[in-house]
N, C-alpha and C. Protein backbone atom coordinates (compact mmCIF):
# COMPACT_ATOMS: atom_id res chain seq x y z
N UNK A 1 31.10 -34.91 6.04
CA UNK A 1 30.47 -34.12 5.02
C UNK A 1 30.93 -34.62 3.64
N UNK A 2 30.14 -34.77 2.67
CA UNK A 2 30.13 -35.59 1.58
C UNK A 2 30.80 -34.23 0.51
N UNK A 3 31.91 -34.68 -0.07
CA UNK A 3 32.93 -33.68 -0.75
C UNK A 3 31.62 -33.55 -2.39
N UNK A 4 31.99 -32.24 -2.72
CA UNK A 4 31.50 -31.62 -4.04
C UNK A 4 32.04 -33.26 -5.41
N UNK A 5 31.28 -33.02 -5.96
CA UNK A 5 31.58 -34.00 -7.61
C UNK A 5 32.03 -32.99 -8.25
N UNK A 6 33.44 -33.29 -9.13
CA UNK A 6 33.95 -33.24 -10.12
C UNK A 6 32.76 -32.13 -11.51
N UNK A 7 31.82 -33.25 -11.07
CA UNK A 7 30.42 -32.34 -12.36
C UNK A 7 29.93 -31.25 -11.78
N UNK A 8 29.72 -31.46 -10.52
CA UNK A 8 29.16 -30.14 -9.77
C UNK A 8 30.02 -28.92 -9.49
N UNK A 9 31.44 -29.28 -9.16
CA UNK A 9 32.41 -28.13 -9.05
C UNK A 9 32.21 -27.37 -10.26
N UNK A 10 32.33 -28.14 -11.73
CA UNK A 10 32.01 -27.58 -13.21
C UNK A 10 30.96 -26.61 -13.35
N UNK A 11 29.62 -27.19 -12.59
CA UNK A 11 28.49 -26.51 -12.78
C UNK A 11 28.08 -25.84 -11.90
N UNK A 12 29.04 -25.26 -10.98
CA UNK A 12 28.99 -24.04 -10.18
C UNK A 12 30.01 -23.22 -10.60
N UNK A 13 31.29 -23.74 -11.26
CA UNK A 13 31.99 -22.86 -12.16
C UNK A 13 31.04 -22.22 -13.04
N UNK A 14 30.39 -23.02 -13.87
CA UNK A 14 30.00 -22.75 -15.23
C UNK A 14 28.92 -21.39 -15.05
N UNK A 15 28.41 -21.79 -13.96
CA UNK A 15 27.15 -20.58 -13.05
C UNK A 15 27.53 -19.60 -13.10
N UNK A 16 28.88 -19.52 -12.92
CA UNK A 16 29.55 -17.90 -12.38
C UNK A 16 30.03 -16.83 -13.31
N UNK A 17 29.98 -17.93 -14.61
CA UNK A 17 30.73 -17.51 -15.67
C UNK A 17 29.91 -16.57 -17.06
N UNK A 18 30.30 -15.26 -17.73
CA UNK A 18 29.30 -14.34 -18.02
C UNK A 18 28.76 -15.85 -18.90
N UNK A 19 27.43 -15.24 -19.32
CA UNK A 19 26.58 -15.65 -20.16
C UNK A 19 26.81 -16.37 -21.46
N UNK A 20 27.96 -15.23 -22.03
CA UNK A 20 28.45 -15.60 -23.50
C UNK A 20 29.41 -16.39 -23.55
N UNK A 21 30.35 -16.62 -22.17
CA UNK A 21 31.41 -18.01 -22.26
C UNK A 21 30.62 -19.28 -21.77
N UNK A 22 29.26 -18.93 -21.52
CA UNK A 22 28.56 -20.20 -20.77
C UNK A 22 28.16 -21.11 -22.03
N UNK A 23 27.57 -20.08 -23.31
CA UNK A 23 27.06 -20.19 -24.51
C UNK A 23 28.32 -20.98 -25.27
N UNK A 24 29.67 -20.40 -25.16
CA UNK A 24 30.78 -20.84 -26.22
C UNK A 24 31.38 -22.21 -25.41
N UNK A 25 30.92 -22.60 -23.96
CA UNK A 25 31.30 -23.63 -23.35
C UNK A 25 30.33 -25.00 -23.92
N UNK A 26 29.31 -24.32 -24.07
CA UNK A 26 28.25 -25.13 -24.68
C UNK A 26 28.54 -26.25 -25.60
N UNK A 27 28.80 -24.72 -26.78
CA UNK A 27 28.93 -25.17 -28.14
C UNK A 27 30.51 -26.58 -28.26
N UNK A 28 31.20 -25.90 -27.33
CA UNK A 28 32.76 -26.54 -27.68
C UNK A 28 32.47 -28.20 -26.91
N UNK A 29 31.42 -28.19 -26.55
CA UNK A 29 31.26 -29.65 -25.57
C UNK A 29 30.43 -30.52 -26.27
N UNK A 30 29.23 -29.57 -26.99
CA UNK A 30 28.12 -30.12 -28.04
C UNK A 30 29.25 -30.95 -29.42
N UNK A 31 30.19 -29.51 -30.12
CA UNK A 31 31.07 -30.27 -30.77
C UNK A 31 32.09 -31.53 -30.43
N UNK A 32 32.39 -31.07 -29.28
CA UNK A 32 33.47 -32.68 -28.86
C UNK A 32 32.62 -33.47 -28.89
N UNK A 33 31.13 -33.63 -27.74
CA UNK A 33 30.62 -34.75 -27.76
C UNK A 33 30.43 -35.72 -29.38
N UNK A 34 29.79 -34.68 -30.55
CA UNK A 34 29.71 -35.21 -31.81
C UNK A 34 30.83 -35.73 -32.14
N UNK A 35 32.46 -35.60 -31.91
CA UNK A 35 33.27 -35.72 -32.70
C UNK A 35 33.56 -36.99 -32.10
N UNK A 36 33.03 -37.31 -30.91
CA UNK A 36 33.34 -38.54 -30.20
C UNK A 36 32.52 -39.54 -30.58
N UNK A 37 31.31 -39.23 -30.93
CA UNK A 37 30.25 -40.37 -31.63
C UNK A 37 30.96 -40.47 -32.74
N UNK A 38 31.82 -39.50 -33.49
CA UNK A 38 32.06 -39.83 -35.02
C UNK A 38 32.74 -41.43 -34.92
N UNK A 39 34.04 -40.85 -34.22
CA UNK A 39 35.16 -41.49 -34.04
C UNK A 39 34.47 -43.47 -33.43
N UNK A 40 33.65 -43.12 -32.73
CA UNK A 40 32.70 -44.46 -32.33
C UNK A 40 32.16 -45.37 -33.40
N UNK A 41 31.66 -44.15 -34.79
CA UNK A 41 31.01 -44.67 -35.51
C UNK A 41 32.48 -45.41 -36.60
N UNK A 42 33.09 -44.29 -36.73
CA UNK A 42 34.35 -45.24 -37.53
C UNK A 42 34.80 -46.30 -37.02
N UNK A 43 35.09 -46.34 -35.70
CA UNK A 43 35.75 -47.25 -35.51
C UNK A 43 34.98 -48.47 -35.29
N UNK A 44 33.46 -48.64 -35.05
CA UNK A 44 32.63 -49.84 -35.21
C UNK A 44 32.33 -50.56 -36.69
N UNK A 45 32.74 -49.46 -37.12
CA UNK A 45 32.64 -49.69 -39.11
C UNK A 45 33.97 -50.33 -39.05
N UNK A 46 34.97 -49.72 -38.98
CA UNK A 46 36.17 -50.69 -39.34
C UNK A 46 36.34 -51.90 -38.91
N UNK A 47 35.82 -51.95 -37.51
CA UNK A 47 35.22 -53.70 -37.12
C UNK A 47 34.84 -54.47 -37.50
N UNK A 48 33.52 -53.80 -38.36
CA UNK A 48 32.24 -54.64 -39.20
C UNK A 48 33.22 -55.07 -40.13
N UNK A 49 33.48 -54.25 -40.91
CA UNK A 49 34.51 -54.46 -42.12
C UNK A 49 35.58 -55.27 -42.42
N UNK A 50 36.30 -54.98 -40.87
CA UNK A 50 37.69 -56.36 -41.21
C UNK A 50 36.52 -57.53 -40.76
N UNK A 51 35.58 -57.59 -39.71
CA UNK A 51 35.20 -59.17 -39.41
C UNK A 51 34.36 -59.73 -40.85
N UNK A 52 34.03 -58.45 -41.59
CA UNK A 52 32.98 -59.45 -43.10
C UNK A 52 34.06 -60.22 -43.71
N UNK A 53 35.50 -58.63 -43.95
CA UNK A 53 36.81 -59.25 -44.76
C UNK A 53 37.38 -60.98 -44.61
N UNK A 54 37.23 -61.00 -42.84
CA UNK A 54 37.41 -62.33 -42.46
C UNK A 54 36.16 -63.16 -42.51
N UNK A 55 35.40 -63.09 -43.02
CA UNK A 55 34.27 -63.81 -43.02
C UNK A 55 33.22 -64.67 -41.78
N UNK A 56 33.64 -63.61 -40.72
CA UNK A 56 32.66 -63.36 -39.36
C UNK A 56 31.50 -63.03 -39.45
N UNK A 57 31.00 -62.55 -40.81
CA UNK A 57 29.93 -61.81 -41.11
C UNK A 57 29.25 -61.87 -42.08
N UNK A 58 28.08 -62.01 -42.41
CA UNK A 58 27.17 -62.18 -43.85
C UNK A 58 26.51 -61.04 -44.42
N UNK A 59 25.71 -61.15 -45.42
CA UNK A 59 25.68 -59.60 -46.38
C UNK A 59 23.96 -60.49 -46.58
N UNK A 60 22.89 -59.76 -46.30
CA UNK A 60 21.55 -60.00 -46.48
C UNK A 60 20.36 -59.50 -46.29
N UNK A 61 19.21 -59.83 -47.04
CA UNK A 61 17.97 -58.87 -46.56
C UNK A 61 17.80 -58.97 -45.11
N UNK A 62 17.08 -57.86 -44.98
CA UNK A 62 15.99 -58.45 -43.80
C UNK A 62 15.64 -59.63 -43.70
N UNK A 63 15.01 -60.03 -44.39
CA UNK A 63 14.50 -61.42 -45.06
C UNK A 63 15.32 -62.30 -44.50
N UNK A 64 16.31 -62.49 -45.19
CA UNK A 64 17.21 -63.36 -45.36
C UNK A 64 17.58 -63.60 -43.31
N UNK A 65 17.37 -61.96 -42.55
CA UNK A 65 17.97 -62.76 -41.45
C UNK A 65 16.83 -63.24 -40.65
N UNK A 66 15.83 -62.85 -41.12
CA UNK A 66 14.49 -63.41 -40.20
C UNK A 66 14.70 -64.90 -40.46
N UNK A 67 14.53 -65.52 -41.80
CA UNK A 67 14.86 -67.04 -42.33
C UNK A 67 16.12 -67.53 -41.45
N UNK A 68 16.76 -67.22 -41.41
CA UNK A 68 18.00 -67.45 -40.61
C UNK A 68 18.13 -67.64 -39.28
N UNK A 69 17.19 -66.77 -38.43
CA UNK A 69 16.97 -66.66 -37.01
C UNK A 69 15.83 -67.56 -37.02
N UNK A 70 14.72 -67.95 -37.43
CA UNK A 70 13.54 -68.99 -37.75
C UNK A 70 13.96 -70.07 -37.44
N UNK A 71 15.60 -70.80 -38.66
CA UNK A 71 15.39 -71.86 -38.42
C UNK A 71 16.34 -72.56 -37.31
N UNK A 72 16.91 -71.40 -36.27
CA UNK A 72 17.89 -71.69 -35.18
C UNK A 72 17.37 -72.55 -34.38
């Protein structure tokens, strides 16, 4: 017999649970998830940033990268 998932134990917890902690479980998961994209988004920026600093990276139109990819 194939054991319960980890997600499913949650979402038969979450079933049982009144209405209004189902609502505040929501919200507190909606907020982590965002705070976790934040943290994704900083930290891909600080990437971009030290690799331009080191000069891994160029600064240009659109334009400029279509011309660029054209004449590869």
């Amino acid at each position: 017999m194939q054991s319960k998932s980890i997600f499913d134990e949650v979402l038969d917890k979450a079933s049982s649970m009144p209405l209004e902690d189902q609502d505040m479980m929501i919200e507190i998961l909606k907020n982590r998830a965002t705070e976790k994209r934040r943290e994704e988004i900083s930290k891909n920026a600080e990437e971009t940033l030290e690799e331009y600093k080191r000069g891994l990276t160029s600064k240009g139109s659109v334009a400029d990268l279509l011309k660029e990819l054209e004449s590869d």
